[in-house]
Protein backbone atom coordinates (compact mmCIF):
# COMPACT_ATOMS: atom_id res chain seq x y z
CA UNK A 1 1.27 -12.99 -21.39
CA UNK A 2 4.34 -13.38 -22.90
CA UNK A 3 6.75 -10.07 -23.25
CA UNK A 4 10.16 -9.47 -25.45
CA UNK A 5 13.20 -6.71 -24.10
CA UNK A 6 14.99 -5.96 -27.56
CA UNK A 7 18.15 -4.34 -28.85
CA UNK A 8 17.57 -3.07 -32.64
CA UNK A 9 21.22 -1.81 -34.37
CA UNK A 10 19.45 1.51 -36.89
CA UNK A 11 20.81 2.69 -40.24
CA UNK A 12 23.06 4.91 -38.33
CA UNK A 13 24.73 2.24 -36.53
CA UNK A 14 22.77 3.43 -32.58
CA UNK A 15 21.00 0.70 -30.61
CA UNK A 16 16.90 1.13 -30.30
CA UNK A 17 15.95 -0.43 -27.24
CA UNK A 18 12.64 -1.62 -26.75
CA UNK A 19 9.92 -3.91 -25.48
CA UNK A 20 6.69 -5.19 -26.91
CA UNK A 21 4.34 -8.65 -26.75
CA UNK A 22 4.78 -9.75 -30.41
CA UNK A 23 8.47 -9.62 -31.50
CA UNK A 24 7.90 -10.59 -34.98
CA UNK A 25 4.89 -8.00 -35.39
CA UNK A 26 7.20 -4.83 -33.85
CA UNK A 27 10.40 -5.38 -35.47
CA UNK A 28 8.43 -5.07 -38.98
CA UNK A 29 6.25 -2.33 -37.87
CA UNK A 30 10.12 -0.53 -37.23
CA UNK A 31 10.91 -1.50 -40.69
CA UNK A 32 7.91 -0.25 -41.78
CA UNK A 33 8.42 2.76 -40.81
CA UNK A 34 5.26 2.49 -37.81
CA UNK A 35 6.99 2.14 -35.01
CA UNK A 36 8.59 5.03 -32.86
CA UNK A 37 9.81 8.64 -34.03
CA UNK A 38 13.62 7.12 -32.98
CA UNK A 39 13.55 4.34 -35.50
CA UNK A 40 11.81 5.69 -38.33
CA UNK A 41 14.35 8.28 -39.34
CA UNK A 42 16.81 5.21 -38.74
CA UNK A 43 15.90 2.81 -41.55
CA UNK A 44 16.53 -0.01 -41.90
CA UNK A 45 17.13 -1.97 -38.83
CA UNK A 46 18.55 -4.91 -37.41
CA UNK A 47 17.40 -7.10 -34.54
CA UNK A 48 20.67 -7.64 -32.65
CA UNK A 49 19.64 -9.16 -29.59
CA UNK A 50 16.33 -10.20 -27.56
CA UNK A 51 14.84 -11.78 -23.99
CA UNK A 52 11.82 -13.42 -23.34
CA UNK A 53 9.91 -12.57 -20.47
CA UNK A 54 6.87 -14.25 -18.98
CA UNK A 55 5.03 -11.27 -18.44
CA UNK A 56 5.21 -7.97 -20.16
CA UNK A 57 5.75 -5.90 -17.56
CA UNK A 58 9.02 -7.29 -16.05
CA UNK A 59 9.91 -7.10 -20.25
CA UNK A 60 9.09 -3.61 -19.80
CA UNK A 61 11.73 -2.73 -16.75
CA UNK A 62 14.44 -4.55 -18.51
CA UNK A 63 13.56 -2.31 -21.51
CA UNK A 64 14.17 1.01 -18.94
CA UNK A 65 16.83 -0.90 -16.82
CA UNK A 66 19.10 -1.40 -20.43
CA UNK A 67 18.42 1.94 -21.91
CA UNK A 68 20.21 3.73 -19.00
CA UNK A 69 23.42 1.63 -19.86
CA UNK A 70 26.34 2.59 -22.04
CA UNK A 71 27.31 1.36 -25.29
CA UNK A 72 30.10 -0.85 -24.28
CA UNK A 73 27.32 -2.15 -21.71
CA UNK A 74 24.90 -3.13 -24.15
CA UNK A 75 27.61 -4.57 -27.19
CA UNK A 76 28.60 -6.64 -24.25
CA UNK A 77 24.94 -7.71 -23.48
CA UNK A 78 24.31 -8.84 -27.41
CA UNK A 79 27.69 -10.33 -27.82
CA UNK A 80 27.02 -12.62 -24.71
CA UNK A 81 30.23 -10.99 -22.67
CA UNK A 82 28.25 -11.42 -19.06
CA UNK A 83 31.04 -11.63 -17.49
CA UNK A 84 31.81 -8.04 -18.20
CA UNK A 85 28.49 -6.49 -17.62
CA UNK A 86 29.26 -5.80 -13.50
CA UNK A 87 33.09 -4.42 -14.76
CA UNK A 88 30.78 -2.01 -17.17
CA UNK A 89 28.82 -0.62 -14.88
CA UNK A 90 31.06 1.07 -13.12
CA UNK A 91 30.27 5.09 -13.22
CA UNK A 92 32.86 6.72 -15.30
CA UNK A 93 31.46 10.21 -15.43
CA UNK A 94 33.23 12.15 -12.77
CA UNK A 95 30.00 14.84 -12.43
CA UNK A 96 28.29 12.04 -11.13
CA UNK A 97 30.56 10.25 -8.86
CA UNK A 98 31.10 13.77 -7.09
CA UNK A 99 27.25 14.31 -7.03
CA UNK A 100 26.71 11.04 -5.36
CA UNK A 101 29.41 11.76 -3.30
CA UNK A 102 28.26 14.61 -1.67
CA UNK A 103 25.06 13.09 -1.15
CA UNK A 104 26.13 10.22 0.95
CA UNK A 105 28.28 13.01 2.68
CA UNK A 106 24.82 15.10 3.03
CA UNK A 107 22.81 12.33 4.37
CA UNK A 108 25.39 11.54 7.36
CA UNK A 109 26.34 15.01 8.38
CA UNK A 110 23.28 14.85 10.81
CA UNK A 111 24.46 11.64 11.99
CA UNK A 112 28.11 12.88 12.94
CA UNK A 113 27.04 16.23 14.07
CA UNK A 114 25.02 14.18 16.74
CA UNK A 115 27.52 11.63 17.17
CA UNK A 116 30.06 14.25 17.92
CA UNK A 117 27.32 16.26 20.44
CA UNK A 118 27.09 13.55 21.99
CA UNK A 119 30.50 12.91 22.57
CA UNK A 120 31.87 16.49 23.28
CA UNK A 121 30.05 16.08 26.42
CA UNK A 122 32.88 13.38 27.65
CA UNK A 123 35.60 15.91 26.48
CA UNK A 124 35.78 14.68 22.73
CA UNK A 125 37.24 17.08 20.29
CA UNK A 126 36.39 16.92 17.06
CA UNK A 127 39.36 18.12 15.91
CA UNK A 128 40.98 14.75 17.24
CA UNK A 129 38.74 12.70 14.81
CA UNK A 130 40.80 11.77 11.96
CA UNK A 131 37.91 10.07 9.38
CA UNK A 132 37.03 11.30 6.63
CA UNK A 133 33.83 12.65 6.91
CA UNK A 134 34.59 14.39 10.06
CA UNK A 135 37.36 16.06 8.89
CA UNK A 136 35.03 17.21 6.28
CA UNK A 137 31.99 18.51 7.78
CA UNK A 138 34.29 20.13 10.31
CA UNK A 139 36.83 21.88 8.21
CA UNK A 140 39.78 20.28 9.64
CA UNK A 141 40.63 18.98 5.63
């Protein structure tokens, strides 16, 4: 069964994202006023962009997988800038990129730590290692 990912631009100039199996029948249920709590304090809307999908499903994760992106993202989507899509999704929120950071620091500490056991037993110092993450989860930095 066929399935539509769409981009609607509301009254107030914010993108509705959705996904549905009748394109024609949804976009006039938004303008109706039927459709979801988002859009109908948003009237009237414009369908900016749309894909068709085979199934409705996979038109359903590009729905959730284009909601999580940025304005600039999605303006570059419906203008047809793909080109610029990887460029935009780059993580520019620095809360983020330091929470991701430590993660990936997190998930190798056990790694080192045993690395470095290991080691210490042929007369490594840790204090000698000079990457990153060692210098980290040791304290040298």
């Amino acid at each position: 069964m066929t399935g539509y990912m769409y981009i609607l631009e509301c009254f107030d100039m914010t993108y509705y994202v959705g996904s549905t199996k009748n394109l024609e029948k949804r976009v006039e249920e938004h303008q109706n006023g039927e459709g979801a709590n988002y859009t109908k304090r948003r009237l009237p809307l414009k369908l900016l962009y749309y894909e068709e999908y085979d199934r409705i499903d996979i038109a359903f994760q590009r729905e959730k997988q284009v909601q999580g992106w940025s304005r600039l993202k999605k303006e570059a989507l419906i203008n047809g800038n793909y080109e610029d899509l990887p460029k935009l999704a780059e993580c520019k929120n620095i809360s983020q990129l330091a929470y991701r950071s430590w993660v990936i620091t997190l998930s190798c500490i056990p790694a080192i730590y045993f690395v470095h056991s290991w080691l210490s037993e042929f007369g490594f110092k840790s204090q000698n290692c000079l990457c990153l993450r060692c210098s980290f989860f040791f304290g040298i930095a």
